[in-house]
C-alpha atoms as a PDB file:
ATOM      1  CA  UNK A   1       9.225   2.449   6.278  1.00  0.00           C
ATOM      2  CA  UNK A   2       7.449   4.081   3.285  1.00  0.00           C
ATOM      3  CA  UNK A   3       9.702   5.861   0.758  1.00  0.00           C
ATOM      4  CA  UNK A   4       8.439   7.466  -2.398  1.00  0.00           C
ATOM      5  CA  UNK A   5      11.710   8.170  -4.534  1.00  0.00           C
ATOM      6  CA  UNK A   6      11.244  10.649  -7.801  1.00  0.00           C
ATOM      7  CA  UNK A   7      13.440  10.803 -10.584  1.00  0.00           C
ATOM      8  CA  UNK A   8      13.369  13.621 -12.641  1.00  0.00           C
ATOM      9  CA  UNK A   9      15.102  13.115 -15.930  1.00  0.00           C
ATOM     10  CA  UNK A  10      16.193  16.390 -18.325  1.00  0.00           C
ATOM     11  CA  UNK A  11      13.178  15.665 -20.688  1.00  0.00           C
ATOM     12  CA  UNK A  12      10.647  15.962 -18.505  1.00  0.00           C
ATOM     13  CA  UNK A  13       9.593  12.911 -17.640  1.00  0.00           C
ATOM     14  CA  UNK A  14       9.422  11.732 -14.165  1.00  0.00           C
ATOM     15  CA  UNK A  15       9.945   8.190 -12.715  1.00  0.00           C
ATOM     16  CA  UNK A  16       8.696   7.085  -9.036  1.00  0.00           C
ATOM     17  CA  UNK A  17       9.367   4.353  -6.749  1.00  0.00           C
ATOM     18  CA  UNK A  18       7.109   3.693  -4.330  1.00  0.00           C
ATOM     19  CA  UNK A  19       8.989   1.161  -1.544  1.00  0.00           C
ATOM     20  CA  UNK A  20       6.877   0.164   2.126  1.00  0.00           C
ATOM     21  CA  UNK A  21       3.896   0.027   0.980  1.00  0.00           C
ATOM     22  CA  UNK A  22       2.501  -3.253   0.637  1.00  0.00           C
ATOM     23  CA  UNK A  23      -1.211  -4.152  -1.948  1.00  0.00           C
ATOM     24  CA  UNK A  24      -2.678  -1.942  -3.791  1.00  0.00           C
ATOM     25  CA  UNK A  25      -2.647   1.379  -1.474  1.00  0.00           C
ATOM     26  CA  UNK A  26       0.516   2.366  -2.686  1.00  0.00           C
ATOM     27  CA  UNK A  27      -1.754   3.561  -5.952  1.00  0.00           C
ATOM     28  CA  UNK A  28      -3.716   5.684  -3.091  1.00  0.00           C
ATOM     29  CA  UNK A  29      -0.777   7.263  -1.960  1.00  0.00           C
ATOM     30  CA  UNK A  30       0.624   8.202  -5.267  1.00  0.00           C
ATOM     31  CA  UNK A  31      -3.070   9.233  -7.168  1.00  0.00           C
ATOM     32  CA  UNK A  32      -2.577  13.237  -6.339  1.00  0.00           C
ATOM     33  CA  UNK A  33       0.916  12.948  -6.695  1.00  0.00           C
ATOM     34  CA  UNK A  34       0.088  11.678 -10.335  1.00  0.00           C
ATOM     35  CA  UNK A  35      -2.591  13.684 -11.214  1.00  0.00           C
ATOM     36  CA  UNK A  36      -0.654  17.039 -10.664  1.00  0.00           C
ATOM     37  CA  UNK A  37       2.823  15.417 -12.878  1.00  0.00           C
ATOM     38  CA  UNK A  38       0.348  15.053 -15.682  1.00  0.00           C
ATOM     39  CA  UNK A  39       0.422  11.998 -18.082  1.00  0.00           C
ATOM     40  CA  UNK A  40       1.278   8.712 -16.578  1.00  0.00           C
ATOM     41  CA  UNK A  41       2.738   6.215 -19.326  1.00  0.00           C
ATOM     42  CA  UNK A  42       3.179   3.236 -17.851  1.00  0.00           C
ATOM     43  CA  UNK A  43       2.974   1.371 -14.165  1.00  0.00           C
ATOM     44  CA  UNK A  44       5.296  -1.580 -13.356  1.00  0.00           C
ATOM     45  CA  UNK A  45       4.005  -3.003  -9.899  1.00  0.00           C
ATOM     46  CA  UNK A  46       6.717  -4.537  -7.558  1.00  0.00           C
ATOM     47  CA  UNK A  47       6.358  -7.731  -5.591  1.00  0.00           C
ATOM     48  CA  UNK A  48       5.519  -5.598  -2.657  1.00  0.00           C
ATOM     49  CA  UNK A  49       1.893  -4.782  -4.878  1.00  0.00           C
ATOM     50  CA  UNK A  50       1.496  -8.490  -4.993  1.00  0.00           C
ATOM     51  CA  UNK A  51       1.893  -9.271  -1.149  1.00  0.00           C
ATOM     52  CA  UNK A  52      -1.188  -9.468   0.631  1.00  0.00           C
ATOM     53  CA  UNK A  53      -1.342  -7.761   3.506  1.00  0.00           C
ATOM     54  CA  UNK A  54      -1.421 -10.261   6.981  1.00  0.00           C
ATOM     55  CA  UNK A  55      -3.945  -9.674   9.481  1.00  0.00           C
ATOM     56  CA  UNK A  56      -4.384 -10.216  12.507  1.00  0.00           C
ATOM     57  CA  UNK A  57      -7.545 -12.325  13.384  1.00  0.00           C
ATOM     58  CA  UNK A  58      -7.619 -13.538  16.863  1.00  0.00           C
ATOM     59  CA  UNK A  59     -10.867 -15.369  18.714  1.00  0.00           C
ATOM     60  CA  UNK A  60     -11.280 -15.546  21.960  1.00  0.00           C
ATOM     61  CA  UNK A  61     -13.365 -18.366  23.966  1.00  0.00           C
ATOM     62  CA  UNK A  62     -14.743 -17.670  27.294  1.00  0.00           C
ATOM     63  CA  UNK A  63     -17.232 -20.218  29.077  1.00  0.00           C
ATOM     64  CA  UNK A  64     -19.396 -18.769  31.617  1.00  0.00           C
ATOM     65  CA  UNK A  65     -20.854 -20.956  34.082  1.00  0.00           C
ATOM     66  CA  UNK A  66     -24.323 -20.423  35.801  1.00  0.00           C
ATOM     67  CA  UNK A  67     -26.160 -22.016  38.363  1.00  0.00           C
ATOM     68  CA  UNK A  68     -29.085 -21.120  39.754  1.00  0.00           C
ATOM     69  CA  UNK A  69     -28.752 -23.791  42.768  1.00  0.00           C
END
């Protein structure tokens, strides 16, 4: 489950928690978000930036036989 959590403390400034969201997309999610707070002083990525995301690779093997006798 994705869960951005804001914290808006009585000076202004506003810390959020982005949880779910695993690489670097989380920095997708939150770019808008960011650019209408205004000034962004600092970024502390979580392990869940650090996880590489699995996929799923699978191969298939098919053998055809032909004969033309």
């Amino acid at each position: 489950m994705e869960t951005l959590e804001f914290i808006i403390f009585p000076d202004g400034r506003v810390q959020e928690k982005v949880t779910g969201i695993v690489g670097a997309s989380c920095a997708e999610v939150t770019a808008a978000i960011e650019a209408q707070l205004g000034l962004v002083l600092s970024h502390e990525p979580t392990s869940e930036f650090f996880t590489a995301q699995v996929q799923d690779f699978s191969v298939v093997n098919t053998q055809t036989t032909f004969s033309e006798w």
